[in-house]
Protein backbone atom coordinates (compact mmCIF):
# COMPACT_ATOMS: atom_id res chain seq x y z
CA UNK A 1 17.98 10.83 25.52
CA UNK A 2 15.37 9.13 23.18
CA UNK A 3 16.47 8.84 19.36
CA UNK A 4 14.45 9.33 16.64
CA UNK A 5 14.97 5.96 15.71
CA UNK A 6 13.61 4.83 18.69
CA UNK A 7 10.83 6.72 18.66
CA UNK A 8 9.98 4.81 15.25
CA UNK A 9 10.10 1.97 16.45
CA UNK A 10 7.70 2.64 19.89
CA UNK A 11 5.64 3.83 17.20
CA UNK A 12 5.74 0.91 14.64
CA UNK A 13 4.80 -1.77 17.57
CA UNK A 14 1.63 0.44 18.66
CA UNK A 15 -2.38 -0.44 17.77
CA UNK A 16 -3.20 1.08 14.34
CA UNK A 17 -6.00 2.86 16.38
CA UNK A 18 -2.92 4.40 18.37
CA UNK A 19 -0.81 5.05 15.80
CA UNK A 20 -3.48 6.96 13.90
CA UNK A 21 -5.01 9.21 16.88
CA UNK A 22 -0.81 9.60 17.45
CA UNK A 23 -0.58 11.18 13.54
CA UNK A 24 -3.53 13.17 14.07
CA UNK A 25 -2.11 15.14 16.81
CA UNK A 26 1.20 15.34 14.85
CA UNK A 27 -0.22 16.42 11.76
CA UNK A 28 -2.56 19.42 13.49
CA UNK A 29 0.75 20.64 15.88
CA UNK A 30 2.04 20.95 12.16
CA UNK A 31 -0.76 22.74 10.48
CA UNK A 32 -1.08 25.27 13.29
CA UNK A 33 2.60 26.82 12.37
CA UNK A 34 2.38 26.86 7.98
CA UNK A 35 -0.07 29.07 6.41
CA UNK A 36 -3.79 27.64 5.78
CA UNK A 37 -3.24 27.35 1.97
CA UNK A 38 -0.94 24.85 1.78
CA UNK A 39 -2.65 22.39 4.69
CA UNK A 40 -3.51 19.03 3.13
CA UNK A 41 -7.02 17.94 3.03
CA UNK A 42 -8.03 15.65 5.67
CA UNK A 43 -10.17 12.49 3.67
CA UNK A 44 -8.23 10.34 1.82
CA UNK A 45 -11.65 8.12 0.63
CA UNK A 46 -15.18 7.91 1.80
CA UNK A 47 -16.34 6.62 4.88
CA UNK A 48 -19.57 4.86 4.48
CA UNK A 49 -22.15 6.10 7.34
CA UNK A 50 -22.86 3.17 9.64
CA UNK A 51 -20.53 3.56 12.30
CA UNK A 52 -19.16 0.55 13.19
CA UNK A 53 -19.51 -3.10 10.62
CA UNK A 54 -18.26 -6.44 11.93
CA UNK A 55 -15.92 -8.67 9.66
CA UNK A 56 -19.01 -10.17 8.59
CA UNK A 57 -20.80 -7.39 7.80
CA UNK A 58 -17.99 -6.32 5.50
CA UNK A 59 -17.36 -9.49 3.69
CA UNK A 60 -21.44 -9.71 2.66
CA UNK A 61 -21.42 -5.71 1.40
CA UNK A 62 -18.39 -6.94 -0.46
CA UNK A 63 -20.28 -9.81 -2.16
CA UNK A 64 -23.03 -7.88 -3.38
CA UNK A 65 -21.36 -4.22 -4.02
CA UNK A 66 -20.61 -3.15 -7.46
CA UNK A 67 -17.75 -0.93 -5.52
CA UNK A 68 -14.55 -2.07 -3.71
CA UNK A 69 -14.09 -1.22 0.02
CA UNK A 70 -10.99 -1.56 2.33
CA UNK A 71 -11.81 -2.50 5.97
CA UNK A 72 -9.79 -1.38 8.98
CA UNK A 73 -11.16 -2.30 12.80
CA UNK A 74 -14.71 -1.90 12.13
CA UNK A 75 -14.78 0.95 9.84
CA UNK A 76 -15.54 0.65 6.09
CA UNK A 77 -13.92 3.14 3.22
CA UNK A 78 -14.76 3.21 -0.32
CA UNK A 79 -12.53 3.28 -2.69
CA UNK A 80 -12.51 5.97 -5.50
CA UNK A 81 -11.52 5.04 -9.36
CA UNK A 82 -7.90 5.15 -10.51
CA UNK A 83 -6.49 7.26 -13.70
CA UNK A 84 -5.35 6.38 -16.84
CA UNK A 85 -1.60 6.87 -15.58
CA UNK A 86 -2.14 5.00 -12.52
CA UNK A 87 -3.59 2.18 -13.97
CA UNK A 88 -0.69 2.25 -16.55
CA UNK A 89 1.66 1.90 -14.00
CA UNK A 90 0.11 -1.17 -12.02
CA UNK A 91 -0.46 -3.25 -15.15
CA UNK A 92 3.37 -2.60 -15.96
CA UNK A 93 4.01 -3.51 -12.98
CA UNK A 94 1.97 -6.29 -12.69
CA UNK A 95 2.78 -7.69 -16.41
CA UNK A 96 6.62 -7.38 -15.84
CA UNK A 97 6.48 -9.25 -12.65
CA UNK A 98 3.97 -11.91 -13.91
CA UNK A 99 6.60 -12.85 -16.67
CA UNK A 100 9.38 -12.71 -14.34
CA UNK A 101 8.28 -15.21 -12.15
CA UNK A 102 6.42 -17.66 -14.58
CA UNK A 103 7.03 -21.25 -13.61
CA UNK A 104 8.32 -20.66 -9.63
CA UNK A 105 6.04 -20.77 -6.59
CA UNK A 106 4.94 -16.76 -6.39
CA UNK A 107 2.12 -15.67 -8.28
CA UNK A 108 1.34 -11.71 -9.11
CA UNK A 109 -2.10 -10.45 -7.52
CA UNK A 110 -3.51 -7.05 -8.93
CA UNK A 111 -6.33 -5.07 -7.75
CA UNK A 112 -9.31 -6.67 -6.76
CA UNK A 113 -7.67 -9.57 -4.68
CA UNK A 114 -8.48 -8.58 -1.06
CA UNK A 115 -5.13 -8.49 1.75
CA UNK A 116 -6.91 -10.01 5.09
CA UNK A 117 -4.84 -9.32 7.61
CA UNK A 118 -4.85 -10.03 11.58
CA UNK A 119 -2.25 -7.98 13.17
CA UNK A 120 -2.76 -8.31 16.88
CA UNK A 121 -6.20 -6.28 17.73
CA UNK A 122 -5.93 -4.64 14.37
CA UNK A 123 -8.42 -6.36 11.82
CA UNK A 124 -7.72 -4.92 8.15
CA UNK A 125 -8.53 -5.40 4.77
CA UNK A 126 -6.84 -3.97 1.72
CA UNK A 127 -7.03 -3.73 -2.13
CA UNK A 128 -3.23 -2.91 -3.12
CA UNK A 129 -2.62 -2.46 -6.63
CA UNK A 130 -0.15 -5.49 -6.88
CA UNK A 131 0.73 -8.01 -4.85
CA UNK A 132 3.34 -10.90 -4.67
CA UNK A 133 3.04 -14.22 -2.29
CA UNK A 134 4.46 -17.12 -2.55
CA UNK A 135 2.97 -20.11 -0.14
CA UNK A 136 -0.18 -21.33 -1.19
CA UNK A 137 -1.42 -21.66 2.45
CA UNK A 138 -2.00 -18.20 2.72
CA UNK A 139 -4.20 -18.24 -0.15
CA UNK A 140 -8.47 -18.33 -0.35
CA UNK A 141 -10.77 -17.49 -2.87
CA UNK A 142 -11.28 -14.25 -2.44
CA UNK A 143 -8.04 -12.67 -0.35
CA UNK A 144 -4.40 -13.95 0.75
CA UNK A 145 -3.02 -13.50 3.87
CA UNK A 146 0.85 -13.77 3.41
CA UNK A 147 2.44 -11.22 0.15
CA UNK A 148 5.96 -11.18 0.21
CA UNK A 149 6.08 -8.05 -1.91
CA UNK A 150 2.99 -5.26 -1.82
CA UNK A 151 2.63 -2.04 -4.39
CA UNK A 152 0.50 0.73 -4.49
CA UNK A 153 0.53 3.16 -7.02
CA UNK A 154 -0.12 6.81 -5.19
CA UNK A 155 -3.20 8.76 -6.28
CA UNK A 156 -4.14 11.98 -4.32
CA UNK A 157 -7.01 10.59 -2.53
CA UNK A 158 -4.75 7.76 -1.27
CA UNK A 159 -1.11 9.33 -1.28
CA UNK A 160 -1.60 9.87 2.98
CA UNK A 161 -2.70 6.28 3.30
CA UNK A 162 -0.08 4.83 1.21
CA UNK A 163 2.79 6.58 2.39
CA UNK A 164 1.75 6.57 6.08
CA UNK A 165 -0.83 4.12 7.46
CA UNK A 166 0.27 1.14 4.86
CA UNK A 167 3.79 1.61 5.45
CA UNK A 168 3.33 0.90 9.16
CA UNK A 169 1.20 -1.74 8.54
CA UNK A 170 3.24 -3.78 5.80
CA UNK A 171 5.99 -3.95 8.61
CA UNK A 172 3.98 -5.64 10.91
CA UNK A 173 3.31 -8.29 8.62
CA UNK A 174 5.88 -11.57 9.05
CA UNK A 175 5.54 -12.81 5.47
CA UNK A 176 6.32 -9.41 4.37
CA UNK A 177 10.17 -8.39 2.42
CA UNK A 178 9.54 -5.09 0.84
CA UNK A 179 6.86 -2.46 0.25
CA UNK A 180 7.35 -0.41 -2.82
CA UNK A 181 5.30 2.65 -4.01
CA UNK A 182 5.39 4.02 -6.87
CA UNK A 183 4.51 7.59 -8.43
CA UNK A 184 1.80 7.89 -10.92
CA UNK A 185 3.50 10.05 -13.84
CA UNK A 186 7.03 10.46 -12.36
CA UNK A 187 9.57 7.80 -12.83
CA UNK A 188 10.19 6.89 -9.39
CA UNK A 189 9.49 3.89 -7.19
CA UNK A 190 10.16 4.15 -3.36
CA UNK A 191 11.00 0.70 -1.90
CA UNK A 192 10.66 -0.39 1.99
CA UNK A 193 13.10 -3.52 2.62
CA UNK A 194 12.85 -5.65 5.62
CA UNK A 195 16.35 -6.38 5.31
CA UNK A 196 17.60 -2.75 5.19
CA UNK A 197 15.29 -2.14 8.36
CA UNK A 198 12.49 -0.81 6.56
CA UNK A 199 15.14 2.80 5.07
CA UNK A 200 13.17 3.65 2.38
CA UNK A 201 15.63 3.75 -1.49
CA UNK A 202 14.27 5.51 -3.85
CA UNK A 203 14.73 4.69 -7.70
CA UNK A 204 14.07 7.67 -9.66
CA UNK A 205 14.76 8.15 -13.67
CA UNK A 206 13.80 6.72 -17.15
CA UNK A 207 17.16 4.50 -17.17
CA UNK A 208 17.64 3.92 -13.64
CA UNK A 209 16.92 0.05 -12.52
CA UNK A 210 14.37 -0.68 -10.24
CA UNK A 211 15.44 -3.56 -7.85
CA UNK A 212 12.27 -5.51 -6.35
CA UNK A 213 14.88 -7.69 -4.68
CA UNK A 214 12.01 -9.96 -2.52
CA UNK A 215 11.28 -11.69 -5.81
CA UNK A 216 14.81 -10.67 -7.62
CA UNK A 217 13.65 -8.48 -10.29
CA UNK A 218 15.81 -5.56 -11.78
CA UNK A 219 13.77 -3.57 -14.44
CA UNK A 220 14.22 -0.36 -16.56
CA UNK A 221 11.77 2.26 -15.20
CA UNK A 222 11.06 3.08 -18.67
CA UNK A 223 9.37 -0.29 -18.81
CA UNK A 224 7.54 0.64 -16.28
CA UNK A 225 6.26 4.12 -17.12
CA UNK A 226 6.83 3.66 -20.89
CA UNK A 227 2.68 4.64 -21.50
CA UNK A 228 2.84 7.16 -19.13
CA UNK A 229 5.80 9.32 -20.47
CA UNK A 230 4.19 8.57 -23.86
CA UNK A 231 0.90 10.63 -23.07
CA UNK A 232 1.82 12.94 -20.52
């Protein structure tokens, strides 16, 4: 008999094209058996019309567009603007980290540093909130290639993307030691470890201690939501 933890990991090693058609199906065999007012709304961001861009295509709109867009095999998605709490939360993040690692080899990359990544067929390009690499090959103008640490901060038109499509991503990538996500005005961080095979911890609490241990960080996630539980 198949485990479930098999069945992750047929899943994990599949196209992203695959993978997504796969959740689809899931997702709808769900929705047909809970009542229609608590489904989830399909979009996460906007699809821009033209069907199909090349990697080309994508890196010229980027140039000239006052908007950021993520790329993934041909398809283009705008991204929507970010709250007060969730920006908050990624320049904590980003400002504890940056201090913590002053003077080593990793530098802290925040929001409009592209991810270009080449993951077998897959072609995709991201925007996370913060990022963490630490081998200057990997680096160009514009994008890196090789984070050792990735965070989003979850909004509601990117919470399915984040928690699902990213996740499985992020594993794929060989430079890659943990992928954390964090909540927008709740204390608590969810951390994916390559070293734990990819069992998701989850730090929740003003006085509990986050551990980010790809770059050895242990923080107070008051520190980290100290504006946030100040307004809301």
């Amino acid at each position: 008999m198949i485990t479930p933890r098999e069945i992750r990991r047929a899943i994990e090693v599949l196209p992203l094209g695959e993978r997504e058609a796969l959740f689809d199906w899931f997702e709808e065999a769900f929705r047909s058996r809970v009542p229609s007012e608590v489904r989830e709304a399909a979009a996460t961001y906007g699809v821009l019309a033209q069907e199909t861009w090349t990697i080309e295509e994508y890196f010229e709109l980027e140039e000239r567009s006052t908007l950021r867009h993520e790329y993934i095999n041909g398809a283009i998605y705008a991204m929507n603007g970010v709250s007060r709490a969730h920006n908050f939360v990624s320049l904590a993040l980003a400002s504890v980290l940056r201090q913590h690692l002053h003077g080593g080899p990793c530098r802290v990359f925040a929001t409009d540093l592209r991810l270009d990544l080449k993951l077998g067929d897959d072609r995709i390009c991201y925007y996370p909130d913060v990022m963490v690499a630490c081998e200057k090959e990997g680096w160009g103008t514009h994008h890196i290639h090789n984070p050792r640490l990735v965070i989003e901060v979850l909004s509601p038109t990117t919470e399915r993307t984040d928690l699902r499509e990213k996740a499985l991503t992020f594993k794929r990538l060989p430079s890659m030691e943990e992928y954390a996500i964090a909540a927008q005005r709740d204390c608590r961080v969810t951390v994916h470890r390559r070293a734990a095979g990819w069992e998701p911890q989850t730090y929740t609490g003003s006085e509990t201690i986050l551990e980010l241990r790809s770059v050895g960080l242990k923080v107070p996630l008051d520190e980290i939501y100290r504006e946030v539980l100040s307004e809301y």
